[in-house]
C-alpha atoms as a PDB file:
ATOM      1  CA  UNK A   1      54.203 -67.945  34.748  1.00  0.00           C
ATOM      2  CA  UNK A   2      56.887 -65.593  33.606  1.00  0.00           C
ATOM      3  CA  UNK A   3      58.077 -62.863  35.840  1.00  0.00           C
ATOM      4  CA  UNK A   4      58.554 -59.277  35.308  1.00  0.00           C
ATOM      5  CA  UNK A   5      62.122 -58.090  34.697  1.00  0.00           C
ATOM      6  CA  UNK A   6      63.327 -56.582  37.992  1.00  0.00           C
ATOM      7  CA  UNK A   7      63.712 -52.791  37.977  1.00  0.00           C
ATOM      8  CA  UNK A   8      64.664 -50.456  40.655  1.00  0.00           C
ATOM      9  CA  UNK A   9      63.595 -47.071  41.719  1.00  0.00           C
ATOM     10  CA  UNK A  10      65.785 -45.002  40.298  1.00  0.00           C
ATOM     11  CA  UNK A  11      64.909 -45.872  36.778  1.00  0.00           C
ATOM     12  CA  UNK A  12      62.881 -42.827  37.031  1.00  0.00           C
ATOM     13  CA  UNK A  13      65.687 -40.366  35.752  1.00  0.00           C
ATOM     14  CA  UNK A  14      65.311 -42.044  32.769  1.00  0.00           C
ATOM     15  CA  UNK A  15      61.590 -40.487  32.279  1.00  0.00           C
ATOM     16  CA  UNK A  16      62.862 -36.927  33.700  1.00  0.00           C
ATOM     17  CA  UNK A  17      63.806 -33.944  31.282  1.00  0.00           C
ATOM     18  CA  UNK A  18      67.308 -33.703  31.159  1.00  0.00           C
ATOM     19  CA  UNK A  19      67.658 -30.250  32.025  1.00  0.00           C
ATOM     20  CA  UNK A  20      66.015 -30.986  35.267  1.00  0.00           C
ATOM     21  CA  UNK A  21      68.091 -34.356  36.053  1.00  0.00           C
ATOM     22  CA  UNK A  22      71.350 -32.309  35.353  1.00  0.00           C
ATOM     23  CA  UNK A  23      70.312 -29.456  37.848  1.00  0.00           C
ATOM     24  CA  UNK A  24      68.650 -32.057  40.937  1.00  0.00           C
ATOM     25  CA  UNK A  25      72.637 -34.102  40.438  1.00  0.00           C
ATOM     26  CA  UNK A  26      74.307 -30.519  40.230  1.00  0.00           C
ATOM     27  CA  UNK A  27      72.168 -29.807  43.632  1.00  0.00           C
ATOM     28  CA  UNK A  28      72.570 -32.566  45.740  1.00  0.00           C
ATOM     29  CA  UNK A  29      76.558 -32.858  44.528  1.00  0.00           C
ATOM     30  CA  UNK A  30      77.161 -29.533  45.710  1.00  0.00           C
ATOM     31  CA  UNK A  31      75.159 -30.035  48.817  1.00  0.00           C
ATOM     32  CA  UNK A  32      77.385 -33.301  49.160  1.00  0.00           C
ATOM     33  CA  UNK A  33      80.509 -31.862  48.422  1.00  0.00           C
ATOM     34  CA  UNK A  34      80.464 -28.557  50.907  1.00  0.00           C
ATOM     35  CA  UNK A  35      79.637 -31.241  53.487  1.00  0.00           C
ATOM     36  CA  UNK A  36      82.154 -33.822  52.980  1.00  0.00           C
ATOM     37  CA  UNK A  37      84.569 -32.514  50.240  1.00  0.00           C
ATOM     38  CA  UNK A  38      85.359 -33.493  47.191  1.00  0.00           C
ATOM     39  CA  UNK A  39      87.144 -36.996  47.822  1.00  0.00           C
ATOM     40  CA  UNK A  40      84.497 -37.505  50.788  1.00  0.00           C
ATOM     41  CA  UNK A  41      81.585 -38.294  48.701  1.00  0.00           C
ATOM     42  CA  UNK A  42      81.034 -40.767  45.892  1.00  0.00           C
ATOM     43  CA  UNK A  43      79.213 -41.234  43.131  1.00  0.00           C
ATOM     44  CA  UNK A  44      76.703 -43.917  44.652  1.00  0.00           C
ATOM     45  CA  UNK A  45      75.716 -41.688  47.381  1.00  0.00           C
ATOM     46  CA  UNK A  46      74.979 -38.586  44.935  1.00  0.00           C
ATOM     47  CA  UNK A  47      73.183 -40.636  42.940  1.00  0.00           C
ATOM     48  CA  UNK A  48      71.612 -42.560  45.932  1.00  0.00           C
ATOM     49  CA  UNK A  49      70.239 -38.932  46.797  1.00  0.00           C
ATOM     50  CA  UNK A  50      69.161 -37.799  43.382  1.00  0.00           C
ATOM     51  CA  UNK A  51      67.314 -40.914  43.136  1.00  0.00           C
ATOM     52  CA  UNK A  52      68.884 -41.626  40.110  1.00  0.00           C
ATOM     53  CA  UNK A  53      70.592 -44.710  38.777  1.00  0.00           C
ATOM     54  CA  UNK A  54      74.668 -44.767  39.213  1.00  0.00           C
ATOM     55  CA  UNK A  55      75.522 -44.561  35.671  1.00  0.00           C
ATOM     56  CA  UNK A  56      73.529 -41.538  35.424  1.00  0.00           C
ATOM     57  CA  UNK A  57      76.317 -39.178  36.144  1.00  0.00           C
ATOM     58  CA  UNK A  58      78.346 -40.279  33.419  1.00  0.00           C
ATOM     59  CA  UNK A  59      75.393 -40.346  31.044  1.00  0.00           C
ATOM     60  CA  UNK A  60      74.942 -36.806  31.935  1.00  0.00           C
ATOM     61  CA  UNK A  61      78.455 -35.546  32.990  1.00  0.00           C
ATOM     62  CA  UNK A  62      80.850 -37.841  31.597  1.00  0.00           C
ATOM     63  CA  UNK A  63      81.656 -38.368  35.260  1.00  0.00           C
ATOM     64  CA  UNK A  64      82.469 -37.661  38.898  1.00  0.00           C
ATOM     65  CA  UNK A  65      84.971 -34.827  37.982  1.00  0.00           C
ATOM     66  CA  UNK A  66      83.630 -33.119  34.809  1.00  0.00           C
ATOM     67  CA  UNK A  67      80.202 -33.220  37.490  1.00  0.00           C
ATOM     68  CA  UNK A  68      82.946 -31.357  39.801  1.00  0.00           C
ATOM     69  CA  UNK A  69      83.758 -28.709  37.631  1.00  0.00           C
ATOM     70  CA  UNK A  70      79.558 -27.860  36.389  1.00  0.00           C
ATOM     71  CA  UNK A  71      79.268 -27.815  40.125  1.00  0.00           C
ATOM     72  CA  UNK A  72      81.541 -24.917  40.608  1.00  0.00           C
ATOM     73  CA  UNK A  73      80.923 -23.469  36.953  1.00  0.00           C
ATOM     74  CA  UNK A  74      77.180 -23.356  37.735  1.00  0.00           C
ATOM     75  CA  UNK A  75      77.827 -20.368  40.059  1.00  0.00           C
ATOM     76  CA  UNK A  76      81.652 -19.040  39.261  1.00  0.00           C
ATOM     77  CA  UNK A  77      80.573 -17.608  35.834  1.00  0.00           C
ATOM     78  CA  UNK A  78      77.649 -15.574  36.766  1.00  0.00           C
ATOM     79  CA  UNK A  79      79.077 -14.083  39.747  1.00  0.00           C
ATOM     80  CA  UNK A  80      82.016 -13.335  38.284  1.00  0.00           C
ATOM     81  CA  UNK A  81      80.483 -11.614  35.160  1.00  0.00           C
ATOM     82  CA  UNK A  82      79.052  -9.782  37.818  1.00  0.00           C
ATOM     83  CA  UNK A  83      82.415  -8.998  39.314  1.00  0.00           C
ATOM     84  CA  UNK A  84      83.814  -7.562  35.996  1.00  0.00           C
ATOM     85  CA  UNK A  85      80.669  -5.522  35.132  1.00  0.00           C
ATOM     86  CA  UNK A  86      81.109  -3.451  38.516  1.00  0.00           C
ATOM     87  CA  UNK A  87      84.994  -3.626  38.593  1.00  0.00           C
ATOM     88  CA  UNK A  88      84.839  -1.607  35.527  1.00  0.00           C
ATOM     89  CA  UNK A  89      83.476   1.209  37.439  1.00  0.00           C
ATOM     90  CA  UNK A  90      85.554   0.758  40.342  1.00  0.00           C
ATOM     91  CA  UNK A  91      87.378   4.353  41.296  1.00  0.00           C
ATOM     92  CA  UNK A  92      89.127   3.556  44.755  1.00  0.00           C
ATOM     93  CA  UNK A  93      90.130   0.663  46.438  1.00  0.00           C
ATOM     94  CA  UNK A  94      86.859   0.120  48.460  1.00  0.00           C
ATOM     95  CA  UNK A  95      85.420   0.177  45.216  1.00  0.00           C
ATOM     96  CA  UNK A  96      86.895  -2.504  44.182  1.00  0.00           C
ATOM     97  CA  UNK A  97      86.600  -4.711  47.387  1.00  0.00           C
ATOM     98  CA  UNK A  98      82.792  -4.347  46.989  1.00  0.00           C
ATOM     99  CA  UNK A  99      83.424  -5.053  43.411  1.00  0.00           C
ATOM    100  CA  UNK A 100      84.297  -8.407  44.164  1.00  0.00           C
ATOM    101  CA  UNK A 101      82.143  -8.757  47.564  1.00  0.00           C
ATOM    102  CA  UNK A 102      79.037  -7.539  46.665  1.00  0.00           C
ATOM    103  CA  UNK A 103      77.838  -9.968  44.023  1.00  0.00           C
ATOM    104  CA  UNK A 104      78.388 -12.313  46.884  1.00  0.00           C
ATOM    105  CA  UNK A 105      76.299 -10.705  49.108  1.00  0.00           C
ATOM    106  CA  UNK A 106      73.346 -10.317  46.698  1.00  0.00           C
ATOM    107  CA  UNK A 107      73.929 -14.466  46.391  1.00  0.00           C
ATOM    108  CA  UNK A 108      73.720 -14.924  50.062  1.00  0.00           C
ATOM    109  CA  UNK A 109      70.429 -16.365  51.531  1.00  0.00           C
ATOM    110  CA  UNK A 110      69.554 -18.014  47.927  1.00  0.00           C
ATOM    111  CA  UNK A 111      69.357 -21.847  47.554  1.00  0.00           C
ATOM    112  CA  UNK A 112      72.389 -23.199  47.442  1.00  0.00           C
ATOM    113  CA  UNK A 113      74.941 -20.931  47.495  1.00  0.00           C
ATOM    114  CA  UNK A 114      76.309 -20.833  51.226  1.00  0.00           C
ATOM    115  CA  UNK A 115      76.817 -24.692  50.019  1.00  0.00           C
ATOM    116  CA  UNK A 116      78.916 -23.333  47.453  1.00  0.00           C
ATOM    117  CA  UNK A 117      80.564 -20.372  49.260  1.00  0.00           C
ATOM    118  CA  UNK A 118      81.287 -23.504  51.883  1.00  0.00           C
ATOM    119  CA  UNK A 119      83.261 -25.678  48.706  1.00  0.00           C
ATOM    120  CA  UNK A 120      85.079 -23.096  47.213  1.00  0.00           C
ATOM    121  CA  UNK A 121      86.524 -22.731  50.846  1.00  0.00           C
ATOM    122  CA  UNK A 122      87.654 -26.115  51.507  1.00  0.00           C
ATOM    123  CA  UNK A 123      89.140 -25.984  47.705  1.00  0.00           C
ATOM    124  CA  UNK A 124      91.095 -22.947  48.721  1.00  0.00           C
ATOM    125  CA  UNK A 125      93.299 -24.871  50.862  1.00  0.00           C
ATOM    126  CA  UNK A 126      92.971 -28.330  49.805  1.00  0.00           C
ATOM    127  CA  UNK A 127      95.399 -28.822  46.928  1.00  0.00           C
ATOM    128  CA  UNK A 128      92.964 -30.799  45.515  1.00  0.00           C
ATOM    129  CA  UNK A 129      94.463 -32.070  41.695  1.00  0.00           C
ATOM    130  CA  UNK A 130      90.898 -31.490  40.288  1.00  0.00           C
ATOM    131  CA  UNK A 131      90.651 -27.801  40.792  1.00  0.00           C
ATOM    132  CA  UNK A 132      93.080 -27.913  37.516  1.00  0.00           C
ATOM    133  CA  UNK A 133      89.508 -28.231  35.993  1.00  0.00           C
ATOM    134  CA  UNK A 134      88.535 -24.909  36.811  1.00  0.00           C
ATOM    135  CA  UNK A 135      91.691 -23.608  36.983  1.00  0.00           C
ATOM    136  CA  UNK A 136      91.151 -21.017  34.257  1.00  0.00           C
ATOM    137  CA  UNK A 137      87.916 -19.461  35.543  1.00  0.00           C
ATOM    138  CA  UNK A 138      89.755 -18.421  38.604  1.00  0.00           C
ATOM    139  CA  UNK A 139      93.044 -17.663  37.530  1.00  0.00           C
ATOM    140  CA  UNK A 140      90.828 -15.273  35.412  1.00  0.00           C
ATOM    141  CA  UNK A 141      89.355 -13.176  37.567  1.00  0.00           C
ATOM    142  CA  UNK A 142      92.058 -13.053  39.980  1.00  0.00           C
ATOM    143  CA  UNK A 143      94.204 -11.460  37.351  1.00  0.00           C
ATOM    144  CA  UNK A 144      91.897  -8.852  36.686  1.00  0.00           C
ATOM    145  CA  UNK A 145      91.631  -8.201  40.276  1.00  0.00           C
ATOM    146  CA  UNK A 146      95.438  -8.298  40.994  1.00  0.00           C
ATOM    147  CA  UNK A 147      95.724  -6.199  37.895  1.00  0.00           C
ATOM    148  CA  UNK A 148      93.419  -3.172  39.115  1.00  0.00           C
ATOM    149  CA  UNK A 149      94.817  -3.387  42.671  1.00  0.00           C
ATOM    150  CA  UNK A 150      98.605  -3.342  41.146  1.00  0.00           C
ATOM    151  CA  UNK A 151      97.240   0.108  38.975  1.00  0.00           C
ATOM    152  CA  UNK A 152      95.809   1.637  42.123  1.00  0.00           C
ATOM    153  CA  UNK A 153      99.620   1.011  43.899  1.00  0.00           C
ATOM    154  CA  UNK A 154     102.376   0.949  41.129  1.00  0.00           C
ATOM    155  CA  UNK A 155     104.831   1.019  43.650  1.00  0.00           C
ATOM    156  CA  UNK A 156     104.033  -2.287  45.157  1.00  0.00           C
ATOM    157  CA  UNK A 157     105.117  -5.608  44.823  1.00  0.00           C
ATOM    158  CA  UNK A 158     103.818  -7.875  42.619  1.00  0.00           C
ATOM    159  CA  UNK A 159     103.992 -10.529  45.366  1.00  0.00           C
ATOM    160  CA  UNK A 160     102.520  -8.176  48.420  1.00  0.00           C
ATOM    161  CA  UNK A 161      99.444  -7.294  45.244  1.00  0.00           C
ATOM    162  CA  UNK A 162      98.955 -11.044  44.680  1.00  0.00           C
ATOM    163  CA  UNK A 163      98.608 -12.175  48.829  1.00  0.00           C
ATOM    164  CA  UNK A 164      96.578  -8.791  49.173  1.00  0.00           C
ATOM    165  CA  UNK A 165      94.490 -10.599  46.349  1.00  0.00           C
ATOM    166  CA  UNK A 166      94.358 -13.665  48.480  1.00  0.00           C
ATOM    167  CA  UNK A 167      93.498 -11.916  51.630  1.00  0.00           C
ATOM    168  CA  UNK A 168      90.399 -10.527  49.719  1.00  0.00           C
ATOM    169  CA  UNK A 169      89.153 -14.016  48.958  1.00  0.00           C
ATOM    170  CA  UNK A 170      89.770 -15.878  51.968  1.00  0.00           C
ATOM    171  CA  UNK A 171      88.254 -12.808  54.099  1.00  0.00           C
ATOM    172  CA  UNK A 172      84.825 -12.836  51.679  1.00  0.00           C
ATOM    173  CA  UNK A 173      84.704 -17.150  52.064  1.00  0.00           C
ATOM    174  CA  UNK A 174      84.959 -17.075  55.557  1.00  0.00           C
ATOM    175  CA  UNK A 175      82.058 -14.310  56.139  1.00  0.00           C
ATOM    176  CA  UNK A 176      79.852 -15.340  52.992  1.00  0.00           C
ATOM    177  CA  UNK A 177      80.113 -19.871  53.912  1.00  0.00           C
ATOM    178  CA  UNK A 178      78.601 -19.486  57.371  1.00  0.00           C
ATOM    179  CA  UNK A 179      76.868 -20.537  59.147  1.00  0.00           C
ATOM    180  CA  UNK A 180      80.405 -20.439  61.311  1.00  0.00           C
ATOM    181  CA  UNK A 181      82.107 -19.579  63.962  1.00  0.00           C
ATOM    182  CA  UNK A 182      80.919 -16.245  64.156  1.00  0.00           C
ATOM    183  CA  UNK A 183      77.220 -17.758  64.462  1.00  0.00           C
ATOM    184  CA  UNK A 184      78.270 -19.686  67.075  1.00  0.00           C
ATOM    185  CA  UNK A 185      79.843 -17.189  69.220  1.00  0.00           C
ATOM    186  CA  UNK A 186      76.958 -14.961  68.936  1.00  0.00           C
ATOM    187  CA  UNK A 187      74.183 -17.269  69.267  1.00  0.00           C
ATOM    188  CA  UNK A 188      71.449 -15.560  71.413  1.00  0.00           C
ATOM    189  CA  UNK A 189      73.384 -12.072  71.582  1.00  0.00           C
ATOM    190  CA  UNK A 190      70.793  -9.496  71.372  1.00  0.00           C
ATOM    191  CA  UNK A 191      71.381  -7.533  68.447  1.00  0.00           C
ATOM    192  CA  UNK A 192      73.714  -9.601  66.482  1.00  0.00           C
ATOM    193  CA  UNK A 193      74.820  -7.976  63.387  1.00  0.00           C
ATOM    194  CA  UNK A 194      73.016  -8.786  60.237  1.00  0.00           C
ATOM    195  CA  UNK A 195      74.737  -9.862  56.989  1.00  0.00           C
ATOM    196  CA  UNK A 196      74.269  -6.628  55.694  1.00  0.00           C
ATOM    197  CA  UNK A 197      76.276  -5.223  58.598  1.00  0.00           C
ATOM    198  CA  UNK A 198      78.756  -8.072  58.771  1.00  0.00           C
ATOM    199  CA  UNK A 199      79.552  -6.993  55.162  1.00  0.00           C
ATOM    200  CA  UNK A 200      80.783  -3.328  55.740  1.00  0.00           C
ATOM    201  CA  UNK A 201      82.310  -4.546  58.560  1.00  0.00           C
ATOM    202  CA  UNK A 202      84.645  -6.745  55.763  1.00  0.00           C
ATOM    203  CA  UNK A 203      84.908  -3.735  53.341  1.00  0.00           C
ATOM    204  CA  UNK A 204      86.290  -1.386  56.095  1.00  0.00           C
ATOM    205  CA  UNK A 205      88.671  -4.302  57.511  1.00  0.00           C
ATOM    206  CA  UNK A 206      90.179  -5.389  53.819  1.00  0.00           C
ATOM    207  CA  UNK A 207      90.874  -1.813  52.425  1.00  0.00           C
ATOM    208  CA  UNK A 208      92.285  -1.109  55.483  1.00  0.00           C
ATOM    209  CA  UNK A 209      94.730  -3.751  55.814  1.00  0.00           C
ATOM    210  CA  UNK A 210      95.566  -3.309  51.583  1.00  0.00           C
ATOM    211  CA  UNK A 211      96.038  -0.090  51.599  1.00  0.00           C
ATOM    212  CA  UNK A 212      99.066  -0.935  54.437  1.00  0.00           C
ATOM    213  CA  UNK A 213     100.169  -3.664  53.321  1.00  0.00           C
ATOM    214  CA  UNK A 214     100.463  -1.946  49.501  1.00  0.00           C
ATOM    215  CA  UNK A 215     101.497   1.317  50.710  1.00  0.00           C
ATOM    216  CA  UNK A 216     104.492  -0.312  52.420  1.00  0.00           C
ATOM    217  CA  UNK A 217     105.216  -3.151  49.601  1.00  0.00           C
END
């Protein structure tokens, strides 16, 4: 009696479109990475996940770090096209704090993205070599940010404009990646300030502290 050839569950993403195998890996990577970071998670267990076979994320990536960088691509472009579209129209510094906050906030809630908000985070202060990959996207809009900030206050230093920058971002991660710390002080306080709220909250608290730290730089 001959036997069957032995096959194992995952030969399935062979039979799925590939449009919808690259967006279940791009899913459960970033899920994977915002819990464990980038060098905490491994291609087996992504796979494992996706119910895929291992070799699957080099048939469709090329590999664990070009599936890095379509991880962060995947959201970085769209929201900041959106950032550049409402910079343009940007008048005062508040403007252009909601110019980069706001496409963040219409993000918030959506599948997904507080797993990205929560990635881009760790990356921020991880000195991870990979984020060379993506290196340009950010650098990108940064500039342009740094650059309308350093037209509203020619008299400041480039250096004060660039950590001002820097403020900006770490300030929008840290309300926009929650569930936190916030969350967790709060829990069960009547009347806990919605997202919404929390939001104009971080408009009123960045411009602020800009527009002194600029004014005296």
């Amino acid at each position: 009696m001959t036997r069957a050839p032995e096959t194992s569950a995952p030969q399935t993403s062979r039979r799925r479109p590939r449009q919808e195998l690259r967006e279940s890996l791009l899913d459960v990577a970033e899920r994977a990475f915002a819990r464990a970071g980038y060098a905490g998670v491994g291609v087996r267990e992504i796979t494992r996940d996706a119910g895929v076979r291992t070799a699957t994320v080099s048939e469709v990536f090329g590999g664990k770090r070009e599936l890095f960088r379509a991880v962060l691509l995947r959201r970085v472009e769209p929201l900041n096209a959106e950032r550049r579209t409402r910079l343009a129209g940007a008048t005062s510094l508040e403007d252009v704090v909601r110019a980069f906050t706001e496409p963040m906030l219409d993000q918030a809630g959506r599948p997904g993205w507080a797993d990205y908000f929560r990635f881009v985070a760790q990356l921020s202060v991880s000195g991870l070599p990979e984020q060379v990959l993506v290196a340009e996207e950010y650098n990108a809009i940064a500039a342009t940010f740094v650059g309308r900030l350093q037209a509203l206050y020619p008299g400041a230093r480039p250096v004060a404009v660039l950590d001002a920058y820097l403020l900006l971002v770490s300030s929008s991660l840290q309300l926009f990646s929650g569930p936190g710390r916030f969350e967790y002080l709060t829990e069960g306080t009547p009347s806990a300030p919605d997202l919404a709220t929390r939001h104009a909250w971080l408009v009123t608290f960045v411009a602020g502290g800009v527009d002194a730290l600029l004014r005296e730089g």
